[in-house]
N, C-alpha and C. Protein backbone atom coordinates (compact mmCIF):
# COMPACT_ATOMS: atom_id res chain seq x y z
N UNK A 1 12.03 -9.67 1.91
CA UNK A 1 10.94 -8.73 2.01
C UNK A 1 11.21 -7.58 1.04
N UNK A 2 10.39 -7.26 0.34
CA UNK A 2 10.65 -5.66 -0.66
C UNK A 2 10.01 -4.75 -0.11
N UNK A 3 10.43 -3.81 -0.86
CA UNK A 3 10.19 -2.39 0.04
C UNK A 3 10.13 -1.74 -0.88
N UNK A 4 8.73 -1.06 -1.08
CA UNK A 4 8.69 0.69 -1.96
C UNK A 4 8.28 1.65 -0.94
N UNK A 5 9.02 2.67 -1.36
CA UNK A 5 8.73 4.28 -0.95
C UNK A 5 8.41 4.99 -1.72
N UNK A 6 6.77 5.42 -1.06
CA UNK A 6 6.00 6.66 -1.44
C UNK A 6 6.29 7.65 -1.53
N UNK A 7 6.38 8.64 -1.98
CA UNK A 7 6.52 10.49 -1.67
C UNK A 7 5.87 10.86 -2.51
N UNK A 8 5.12 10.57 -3.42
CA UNK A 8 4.22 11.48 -4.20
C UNK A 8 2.43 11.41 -4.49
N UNK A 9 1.91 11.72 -5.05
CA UNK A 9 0.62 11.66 -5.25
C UNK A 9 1.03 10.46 -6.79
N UNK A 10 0.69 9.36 -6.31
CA UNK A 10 0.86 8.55 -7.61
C UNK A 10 0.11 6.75 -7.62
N UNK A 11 0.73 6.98 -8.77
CA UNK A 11 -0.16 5.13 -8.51
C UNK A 11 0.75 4.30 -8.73
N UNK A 12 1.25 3.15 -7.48
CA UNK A 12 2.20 2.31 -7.23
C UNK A 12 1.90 0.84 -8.02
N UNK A 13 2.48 -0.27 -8.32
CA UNK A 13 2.44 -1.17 -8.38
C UNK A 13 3.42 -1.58 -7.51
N UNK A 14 2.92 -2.42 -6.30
CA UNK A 14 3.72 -2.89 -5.59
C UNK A 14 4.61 -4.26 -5.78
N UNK A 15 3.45 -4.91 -5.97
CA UNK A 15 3.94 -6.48 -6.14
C UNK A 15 2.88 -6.70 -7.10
N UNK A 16 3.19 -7.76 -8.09
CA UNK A 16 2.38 -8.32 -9.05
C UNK A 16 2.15 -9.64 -9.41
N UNK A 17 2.04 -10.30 -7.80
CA UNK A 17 1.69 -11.79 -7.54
C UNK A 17 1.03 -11.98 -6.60
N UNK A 18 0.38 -12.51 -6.11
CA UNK A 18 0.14 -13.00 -4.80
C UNK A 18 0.68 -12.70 -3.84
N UNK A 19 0.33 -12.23 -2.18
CA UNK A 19 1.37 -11.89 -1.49
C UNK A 19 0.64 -11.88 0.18
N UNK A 20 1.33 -12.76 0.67
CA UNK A 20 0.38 -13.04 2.05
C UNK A 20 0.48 -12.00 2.78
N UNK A 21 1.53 -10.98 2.89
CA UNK A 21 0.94 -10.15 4.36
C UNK A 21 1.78 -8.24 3.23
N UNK A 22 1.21 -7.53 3.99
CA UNK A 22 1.84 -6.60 3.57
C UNK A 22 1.67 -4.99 4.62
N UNK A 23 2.61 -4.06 4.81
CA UNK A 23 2.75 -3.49 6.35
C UNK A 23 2.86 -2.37 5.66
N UNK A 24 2.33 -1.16 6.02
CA UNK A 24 2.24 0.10 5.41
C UNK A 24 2.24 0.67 6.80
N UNK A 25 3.63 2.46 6.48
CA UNK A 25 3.70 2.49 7.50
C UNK A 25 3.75 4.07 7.08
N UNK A 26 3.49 5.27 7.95
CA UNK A 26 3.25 6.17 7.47
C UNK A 26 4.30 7.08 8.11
N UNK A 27 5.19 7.46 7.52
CA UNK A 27 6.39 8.60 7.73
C UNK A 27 6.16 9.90 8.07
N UNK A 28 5.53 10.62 7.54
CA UNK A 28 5.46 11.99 7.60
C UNK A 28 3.78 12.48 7.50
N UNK A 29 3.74 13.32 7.88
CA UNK A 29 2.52 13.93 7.60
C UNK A 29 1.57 13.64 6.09
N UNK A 30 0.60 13.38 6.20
CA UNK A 30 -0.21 12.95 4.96
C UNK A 30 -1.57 13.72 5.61
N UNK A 31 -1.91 14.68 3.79
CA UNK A 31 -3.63 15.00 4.37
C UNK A 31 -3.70 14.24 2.92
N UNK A 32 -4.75 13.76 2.81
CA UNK A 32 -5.63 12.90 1.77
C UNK A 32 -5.63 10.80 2.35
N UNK A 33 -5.39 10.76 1.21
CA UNK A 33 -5.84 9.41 0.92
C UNK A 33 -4.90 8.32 0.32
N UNK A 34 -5.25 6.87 1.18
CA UNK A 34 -4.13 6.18 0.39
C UNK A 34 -5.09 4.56 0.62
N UNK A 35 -5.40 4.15 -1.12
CA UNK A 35 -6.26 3.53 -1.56
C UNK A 35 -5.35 2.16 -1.37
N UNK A 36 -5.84 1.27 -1.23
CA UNK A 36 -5.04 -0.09 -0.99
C UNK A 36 -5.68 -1.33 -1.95
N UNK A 37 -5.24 -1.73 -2.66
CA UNK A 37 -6.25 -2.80 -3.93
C UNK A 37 -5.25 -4.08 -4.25
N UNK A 38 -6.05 -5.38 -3.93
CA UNK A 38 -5.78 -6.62 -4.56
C UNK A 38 -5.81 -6.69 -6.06
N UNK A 39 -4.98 -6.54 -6.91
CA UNK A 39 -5.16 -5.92 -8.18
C UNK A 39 -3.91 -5.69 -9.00
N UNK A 40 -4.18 -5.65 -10.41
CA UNK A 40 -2.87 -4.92 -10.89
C UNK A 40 -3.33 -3.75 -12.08
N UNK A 41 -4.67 -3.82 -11.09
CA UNK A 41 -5.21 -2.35 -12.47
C UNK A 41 -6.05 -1.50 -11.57
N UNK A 42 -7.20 -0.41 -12.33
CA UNK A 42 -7.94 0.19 -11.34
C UNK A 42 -7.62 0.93 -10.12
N UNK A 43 -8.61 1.74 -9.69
CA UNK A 43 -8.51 2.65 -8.70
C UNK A 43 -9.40 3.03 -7.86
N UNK A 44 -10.38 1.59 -7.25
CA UNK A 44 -11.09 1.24 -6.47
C UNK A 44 -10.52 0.74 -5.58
N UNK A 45 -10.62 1.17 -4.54
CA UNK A 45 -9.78 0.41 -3.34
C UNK A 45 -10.82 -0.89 -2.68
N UNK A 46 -10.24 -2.09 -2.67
CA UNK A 46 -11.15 -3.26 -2.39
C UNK A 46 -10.61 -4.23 -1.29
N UNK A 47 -9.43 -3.37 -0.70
CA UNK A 47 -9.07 -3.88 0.66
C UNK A 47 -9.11 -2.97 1.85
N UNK A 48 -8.77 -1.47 1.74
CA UNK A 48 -8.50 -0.10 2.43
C UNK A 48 -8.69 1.06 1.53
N UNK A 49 -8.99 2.18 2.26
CA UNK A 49 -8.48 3.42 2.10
C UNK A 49 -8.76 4.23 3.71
N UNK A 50 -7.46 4.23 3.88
CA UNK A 50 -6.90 5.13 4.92
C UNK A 50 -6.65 6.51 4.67
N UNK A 51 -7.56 7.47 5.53
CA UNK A 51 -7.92 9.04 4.88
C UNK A 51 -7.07 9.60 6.21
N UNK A 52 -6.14 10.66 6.19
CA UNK A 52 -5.30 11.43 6.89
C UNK A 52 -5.01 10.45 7.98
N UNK A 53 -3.69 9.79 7.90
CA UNK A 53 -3.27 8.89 8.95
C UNK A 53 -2.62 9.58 9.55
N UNK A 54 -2.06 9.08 10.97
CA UNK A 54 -1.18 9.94 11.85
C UNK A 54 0.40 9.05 11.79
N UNK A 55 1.39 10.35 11.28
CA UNK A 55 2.39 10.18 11.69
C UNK A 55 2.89 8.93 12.34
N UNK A 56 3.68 8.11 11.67
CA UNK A 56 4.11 6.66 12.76
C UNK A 56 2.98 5.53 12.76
N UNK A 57 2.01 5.71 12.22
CA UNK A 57 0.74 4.70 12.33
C UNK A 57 1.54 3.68 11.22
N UNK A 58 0.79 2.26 11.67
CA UNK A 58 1.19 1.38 10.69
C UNK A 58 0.21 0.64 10.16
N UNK A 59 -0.25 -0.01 9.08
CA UNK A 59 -1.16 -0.81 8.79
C UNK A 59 -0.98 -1.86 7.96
N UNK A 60 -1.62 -2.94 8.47
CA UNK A 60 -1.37 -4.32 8.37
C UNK A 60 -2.97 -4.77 7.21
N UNK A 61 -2.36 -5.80 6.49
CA UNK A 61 -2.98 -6.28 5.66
C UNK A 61 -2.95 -7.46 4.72
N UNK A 62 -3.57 -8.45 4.75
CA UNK A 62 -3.29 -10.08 4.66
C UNK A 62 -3.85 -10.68 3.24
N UNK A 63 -3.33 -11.52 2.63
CA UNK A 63 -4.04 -12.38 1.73
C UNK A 63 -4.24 -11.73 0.56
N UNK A 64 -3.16 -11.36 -0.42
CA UNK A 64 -3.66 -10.51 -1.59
C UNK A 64 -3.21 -11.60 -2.33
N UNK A 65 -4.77 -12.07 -3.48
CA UNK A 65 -4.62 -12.80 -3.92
C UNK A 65 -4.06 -12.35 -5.82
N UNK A 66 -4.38 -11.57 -5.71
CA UNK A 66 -3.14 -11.00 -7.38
C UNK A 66 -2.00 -10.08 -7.32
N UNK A 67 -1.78 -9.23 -6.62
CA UNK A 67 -0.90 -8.19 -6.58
C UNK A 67 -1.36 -6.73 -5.54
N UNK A 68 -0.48 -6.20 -5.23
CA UNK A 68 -0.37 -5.11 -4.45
C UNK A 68 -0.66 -3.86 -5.02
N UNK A 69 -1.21 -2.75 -5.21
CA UNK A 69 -1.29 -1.68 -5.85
C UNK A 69 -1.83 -0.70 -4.69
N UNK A 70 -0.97 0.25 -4.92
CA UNK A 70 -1.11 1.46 -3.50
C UNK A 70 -1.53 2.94 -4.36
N UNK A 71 -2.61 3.46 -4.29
CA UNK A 71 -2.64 4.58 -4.76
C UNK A 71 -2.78 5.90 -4.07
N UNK A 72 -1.91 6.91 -3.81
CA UNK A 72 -1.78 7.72 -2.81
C UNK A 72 -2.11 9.04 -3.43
N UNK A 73 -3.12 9.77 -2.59
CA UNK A 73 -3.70 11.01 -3.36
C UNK A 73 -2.99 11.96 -2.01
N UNK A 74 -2.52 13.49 -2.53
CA UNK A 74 -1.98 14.09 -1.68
C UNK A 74 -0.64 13.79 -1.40
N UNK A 75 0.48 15.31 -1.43
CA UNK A 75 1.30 14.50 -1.03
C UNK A 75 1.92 13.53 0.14
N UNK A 76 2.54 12.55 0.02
CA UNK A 76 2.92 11.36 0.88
C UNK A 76 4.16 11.07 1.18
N UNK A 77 4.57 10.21 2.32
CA UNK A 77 5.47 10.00 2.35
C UNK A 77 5.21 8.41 3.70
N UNK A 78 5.36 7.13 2.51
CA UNK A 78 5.01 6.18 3.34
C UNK A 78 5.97 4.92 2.90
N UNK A 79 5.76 3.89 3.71
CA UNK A 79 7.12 2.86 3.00
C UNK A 79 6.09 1.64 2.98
N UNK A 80 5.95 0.73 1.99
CA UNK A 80 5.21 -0.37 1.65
C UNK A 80 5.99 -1.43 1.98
N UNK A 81 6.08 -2.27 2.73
CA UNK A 81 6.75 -3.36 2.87
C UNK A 81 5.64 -4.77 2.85
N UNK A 82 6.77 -5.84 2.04
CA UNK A 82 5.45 -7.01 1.22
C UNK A 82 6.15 -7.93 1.56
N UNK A 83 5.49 -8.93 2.71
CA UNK A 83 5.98 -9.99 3.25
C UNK A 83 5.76 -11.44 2.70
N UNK A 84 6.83 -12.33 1.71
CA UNK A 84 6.67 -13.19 1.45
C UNK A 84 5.62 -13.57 0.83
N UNK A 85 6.04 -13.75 -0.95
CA UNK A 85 4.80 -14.15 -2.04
C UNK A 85 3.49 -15.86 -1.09
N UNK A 86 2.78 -15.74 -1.97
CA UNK A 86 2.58 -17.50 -1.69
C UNK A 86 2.56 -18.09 -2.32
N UNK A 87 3.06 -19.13 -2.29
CA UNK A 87 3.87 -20.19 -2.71
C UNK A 87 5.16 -20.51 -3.20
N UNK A 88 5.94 -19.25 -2.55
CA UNK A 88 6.94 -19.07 -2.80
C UNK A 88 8.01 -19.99 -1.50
């Protein structure tokens, strides 16, 4: 399983394949936004955007068929974890 950590207002590339499940989990206080995209470009969110989550919330999300890309507006502090490519 890989794992990135958030802390800033930035634009992630998570994974850049295919990737059946992926768990976002939110650490610390967040006011804004955190855009979630099947993708390895752009800044349209076309799976989520989760606006001021609470502390400890987690979110689940299935079937990305090109790559992971997390874009977090405001500062953040969240951990991306990406469960097993497919066809791997």
């Amino acid at each position: 399983m890989a794992r990135s950590y958030i802390v800033d207002t930035t634009e992630t590339q998570v994974e850049t394949s295919a990737v059946s499940k992926i768990l976002i989990t939110v650490n610390a206080a967040l006011t804004g936004t955190i855009k979630v995209i099947d993708g390895l470009s752009g800044t349209t969110a076309n799976v989520a955007t989760i606006t001021n989550p609470t502390v400890g919330s987690s979110y689940e999300y299935w079937n990305f068929a090109t790559g992971v890309r997390i874009i977090a507006s405001g500062a953040c502090d969240i951990t991306v974890n990406v469960d097993g490519g497919k066809g791997k």
